[in-house]
N, C-alpha and C. Protein backbone atom coordinates (compact mmCIF):
# COMPACT_ATOMS: atom_id res chain seq x y z
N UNK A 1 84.99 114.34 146.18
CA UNK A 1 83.62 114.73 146.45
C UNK A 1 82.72 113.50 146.32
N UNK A 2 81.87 113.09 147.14
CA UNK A 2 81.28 112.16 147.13
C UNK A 2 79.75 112.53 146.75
N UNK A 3 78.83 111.51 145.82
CA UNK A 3 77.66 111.65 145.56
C UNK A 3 76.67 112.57 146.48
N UNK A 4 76.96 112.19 148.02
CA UNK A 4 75.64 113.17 148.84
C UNK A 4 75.95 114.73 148.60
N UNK A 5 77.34 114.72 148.61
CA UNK A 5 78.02 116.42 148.46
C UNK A 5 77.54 116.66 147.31
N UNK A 6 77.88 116.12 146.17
CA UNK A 6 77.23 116.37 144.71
C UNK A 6 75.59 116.92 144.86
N UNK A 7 75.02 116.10 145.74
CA UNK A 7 73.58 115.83 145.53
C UNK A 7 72.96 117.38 146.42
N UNK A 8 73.77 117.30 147.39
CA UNK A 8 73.30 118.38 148.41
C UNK A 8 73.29 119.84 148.14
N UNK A 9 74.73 119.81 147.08
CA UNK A 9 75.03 120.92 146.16
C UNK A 9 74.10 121.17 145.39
N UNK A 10 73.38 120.44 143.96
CA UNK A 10 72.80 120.32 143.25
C UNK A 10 71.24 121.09 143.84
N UNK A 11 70.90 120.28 145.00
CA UNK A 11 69.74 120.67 145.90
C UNK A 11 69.77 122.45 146.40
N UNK A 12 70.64 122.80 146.81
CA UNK A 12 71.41 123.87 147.15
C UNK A 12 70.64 125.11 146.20
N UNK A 13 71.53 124.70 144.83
CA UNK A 13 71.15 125.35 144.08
C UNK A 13 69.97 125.77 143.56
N UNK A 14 69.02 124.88 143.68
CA UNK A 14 67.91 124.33 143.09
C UNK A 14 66.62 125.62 143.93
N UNK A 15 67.08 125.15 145.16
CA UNK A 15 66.49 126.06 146.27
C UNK A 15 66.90 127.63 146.05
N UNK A 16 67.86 127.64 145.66
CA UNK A 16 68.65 129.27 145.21
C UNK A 16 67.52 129.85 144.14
N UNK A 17 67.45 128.79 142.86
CA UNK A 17 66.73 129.39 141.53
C UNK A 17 65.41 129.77 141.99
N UNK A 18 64.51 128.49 143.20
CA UNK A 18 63.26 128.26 143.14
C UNK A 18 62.96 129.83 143.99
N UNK A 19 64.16 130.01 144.90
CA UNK A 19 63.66 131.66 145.38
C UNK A 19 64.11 132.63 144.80
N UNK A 20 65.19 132.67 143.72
CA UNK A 20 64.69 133.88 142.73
C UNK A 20 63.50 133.87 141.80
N UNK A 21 63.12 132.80 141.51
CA UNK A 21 62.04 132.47 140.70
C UNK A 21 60.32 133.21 141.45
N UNK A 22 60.51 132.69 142.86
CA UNK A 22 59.43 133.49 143.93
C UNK A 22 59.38 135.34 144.17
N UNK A 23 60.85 135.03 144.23
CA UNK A 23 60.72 137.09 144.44
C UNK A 23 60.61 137.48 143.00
N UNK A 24 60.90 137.45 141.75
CA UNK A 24 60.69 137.85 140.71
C UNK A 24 59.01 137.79 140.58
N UNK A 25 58.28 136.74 140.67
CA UNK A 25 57.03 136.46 140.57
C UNK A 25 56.16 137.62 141.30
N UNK A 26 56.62 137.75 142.78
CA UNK A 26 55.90 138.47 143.52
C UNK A 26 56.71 140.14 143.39
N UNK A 27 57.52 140.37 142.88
CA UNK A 27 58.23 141.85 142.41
C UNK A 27 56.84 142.08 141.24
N UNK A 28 56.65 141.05 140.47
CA UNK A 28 55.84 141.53 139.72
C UNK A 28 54.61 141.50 139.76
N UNK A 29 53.85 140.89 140.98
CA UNK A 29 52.47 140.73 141.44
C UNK A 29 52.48 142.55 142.26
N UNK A 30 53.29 142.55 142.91
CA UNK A 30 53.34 144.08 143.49
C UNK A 30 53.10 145.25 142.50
N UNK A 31 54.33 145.24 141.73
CA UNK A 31 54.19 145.98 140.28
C UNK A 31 53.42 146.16 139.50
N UNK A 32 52.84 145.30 139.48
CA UNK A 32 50.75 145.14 138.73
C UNK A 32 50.26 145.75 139.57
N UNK A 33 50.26 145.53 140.71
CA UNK A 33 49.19 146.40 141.60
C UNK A 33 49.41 147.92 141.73
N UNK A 34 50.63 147.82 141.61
CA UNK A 34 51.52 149.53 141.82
C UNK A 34 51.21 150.31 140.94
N UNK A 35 50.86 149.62 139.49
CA UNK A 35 50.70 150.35 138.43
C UNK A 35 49.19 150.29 137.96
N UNK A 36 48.29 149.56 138.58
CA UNK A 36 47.29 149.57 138.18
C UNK A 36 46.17 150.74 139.13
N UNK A 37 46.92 150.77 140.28
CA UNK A 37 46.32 151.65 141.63
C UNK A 37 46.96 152.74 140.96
N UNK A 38 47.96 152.90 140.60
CA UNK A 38 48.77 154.36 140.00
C UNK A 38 47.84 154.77 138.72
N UNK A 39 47.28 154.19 137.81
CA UNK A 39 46.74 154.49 136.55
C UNK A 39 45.05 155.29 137.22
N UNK A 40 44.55 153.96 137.40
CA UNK A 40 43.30 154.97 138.35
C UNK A 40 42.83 155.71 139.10
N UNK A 41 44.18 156.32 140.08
CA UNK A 41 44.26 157.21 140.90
C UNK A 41 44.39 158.42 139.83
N UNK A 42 45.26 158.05 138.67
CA UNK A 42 46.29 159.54 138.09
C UNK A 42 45.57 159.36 136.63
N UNK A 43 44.67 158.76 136.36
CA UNK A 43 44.02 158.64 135.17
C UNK A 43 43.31 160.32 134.61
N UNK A 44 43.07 160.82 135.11
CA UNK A 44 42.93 161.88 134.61
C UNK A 44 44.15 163.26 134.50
N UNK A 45 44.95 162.91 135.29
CA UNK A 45 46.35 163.58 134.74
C UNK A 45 47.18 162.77 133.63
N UNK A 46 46.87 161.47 133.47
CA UNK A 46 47.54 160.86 131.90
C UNK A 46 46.47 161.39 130.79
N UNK A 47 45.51 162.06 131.14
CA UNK A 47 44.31 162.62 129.98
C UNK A 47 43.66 161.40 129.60
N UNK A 48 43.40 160.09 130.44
CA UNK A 48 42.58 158.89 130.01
C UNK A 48 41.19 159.35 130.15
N UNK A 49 40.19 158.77 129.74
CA UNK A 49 38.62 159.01 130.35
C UNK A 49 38.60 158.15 131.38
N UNK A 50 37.78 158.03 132.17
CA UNK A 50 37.57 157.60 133.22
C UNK A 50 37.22 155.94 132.84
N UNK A 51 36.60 155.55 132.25
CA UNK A 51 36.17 154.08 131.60
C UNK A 51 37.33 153.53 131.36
N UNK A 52 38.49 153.87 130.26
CA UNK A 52 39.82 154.09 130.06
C UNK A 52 40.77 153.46 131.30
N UNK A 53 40.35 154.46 132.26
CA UNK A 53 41.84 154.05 133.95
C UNK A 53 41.02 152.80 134.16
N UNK A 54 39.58 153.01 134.51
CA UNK A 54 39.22 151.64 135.01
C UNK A 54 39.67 150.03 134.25
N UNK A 55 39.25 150.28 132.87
CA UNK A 55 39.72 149.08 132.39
C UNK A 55 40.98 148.69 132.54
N UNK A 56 42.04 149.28 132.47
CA UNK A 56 43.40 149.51 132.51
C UNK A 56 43.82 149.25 133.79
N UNK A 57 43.33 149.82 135.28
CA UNK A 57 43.59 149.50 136.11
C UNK A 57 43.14 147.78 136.45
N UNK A 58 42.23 147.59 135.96
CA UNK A 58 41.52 146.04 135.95
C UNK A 58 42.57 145.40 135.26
N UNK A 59 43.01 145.45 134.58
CA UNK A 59 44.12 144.57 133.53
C UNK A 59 45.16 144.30 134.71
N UNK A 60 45.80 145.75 135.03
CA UNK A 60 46.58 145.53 135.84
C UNK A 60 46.18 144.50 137.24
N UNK A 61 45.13 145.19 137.79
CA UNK A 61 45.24 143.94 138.84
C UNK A 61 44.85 142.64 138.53
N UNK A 62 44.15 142.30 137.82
CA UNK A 62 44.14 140.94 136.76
C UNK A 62 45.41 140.18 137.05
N UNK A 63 46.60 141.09 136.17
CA UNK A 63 47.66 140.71 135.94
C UNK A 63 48.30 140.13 137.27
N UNK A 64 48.02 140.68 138.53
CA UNK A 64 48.74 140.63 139.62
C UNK A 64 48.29 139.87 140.32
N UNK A 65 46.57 139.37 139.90
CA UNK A 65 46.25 137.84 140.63
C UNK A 65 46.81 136.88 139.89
N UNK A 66 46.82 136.84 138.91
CA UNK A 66 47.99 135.84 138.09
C UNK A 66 48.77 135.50 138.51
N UNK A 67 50.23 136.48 138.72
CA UNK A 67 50.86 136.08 139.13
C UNK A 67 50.91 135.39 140.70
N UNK A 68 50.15 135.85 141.44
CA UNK A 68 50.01 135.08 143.03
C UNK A 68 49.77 133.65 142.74
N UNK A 69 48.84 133.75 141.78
CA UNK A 69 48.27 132.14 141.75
C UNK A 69 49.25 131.66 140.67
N UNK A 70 50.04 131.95 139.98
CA UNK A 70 51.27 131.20 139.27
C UNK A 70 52.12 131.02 141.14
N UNK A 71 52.67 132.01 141.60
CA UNK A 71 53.17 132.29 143.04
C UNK A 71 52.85 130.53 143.40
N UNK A 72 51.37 130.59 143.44
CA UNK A 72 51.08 129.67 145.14
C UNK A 72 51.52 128.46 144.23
N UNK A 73 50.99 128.85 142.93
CA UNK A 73 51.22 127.12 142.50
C UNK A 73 52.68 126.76 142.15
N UNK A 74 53.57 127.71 141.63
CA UNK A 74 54.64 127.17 142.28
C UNK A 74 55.71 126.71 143.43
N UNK A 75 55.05 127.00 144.17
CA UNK A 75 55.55 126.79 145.47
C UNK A 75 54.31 125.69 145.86
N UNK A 76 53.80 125.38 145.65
CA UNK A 76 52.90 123.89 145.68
C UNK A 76 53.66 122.99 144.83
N UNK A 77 53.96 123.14 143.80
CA UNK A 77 54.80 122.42 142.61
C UNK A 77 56.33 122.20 143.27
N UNK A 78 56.96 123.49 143.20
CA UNK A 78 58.81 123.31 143.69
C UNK A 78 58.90 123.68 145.10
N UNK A 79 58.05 123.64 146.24
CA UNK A 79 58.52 123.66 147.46
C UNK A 79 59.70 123.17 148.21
N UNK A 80 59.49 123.69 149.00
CA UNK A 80 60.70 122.81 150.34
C UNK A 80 61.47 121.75 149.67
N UNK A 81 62.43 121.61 149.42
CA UNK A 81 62.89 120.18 149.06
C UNK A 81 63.83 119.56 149.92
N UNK A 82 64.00 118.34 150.68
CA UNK A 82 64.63 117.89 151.28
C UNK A 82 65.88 116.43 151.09
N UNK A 83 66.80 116.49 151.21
CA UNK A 83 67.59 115.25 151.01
C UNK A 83 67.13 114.69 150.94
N UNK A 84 67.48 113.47 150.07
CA UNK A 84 66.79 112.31 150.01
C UNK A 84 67.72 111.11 150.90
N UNK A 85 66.86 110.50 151.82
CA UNK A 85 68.09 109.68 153.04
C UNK A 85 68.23 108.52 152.33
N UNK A 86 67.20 107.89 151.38
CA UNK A 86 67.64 106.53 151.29
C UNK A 86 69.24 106.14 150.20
N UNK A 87 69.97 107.14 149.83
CA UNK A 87 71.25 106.81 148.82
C UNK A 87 71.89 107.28 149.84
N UNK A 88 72.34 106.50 151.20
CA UNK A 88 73.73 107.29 151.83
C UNK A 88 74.49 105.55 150.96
């Protein structure tokens, strides 16, 4: 096995983690929203007061701009990565 195979592998992988790392992020930007639209819609069948779902639903979507903007900035941070040509 020669260094570029090593290297290309290594890269490979890297790209593997950086997109489970993206769908986990955004599974849970959805999931904030899922549960925060679910609380204020159904807030009075969980017996919350109404002040109660709102804050709660706010947390939640809070939570779910977070994660987008963790999202964009990692993929600003670990994007695309490409071989590097100058070690053949």
């Amino acid at each position: 096995m020669s260094l570029n195979e090593d290297h290309s592998g290594l890269l490979a992988e890297c790209e593997r983690s950086a997109r489970i790392v993206q769908v986990a992020l955004g599974a849970m930007a959805l999931g904030s929203v899922a549960f925060g639209l679910g609380v204020y819609a159904a807030g009075d069948r969980l017996g919350l007061a109404e002040d109660t779902a709102k804050v709660i639903a706010s947390a939640f979507l809070i939570a779910a701009s977070l994660d987008a903007l963790v999202l964009y900035g990692w993929e600003r941070m670990f994007g695309p990565r490409t071989p590097d040509k100058t070690s053949s």
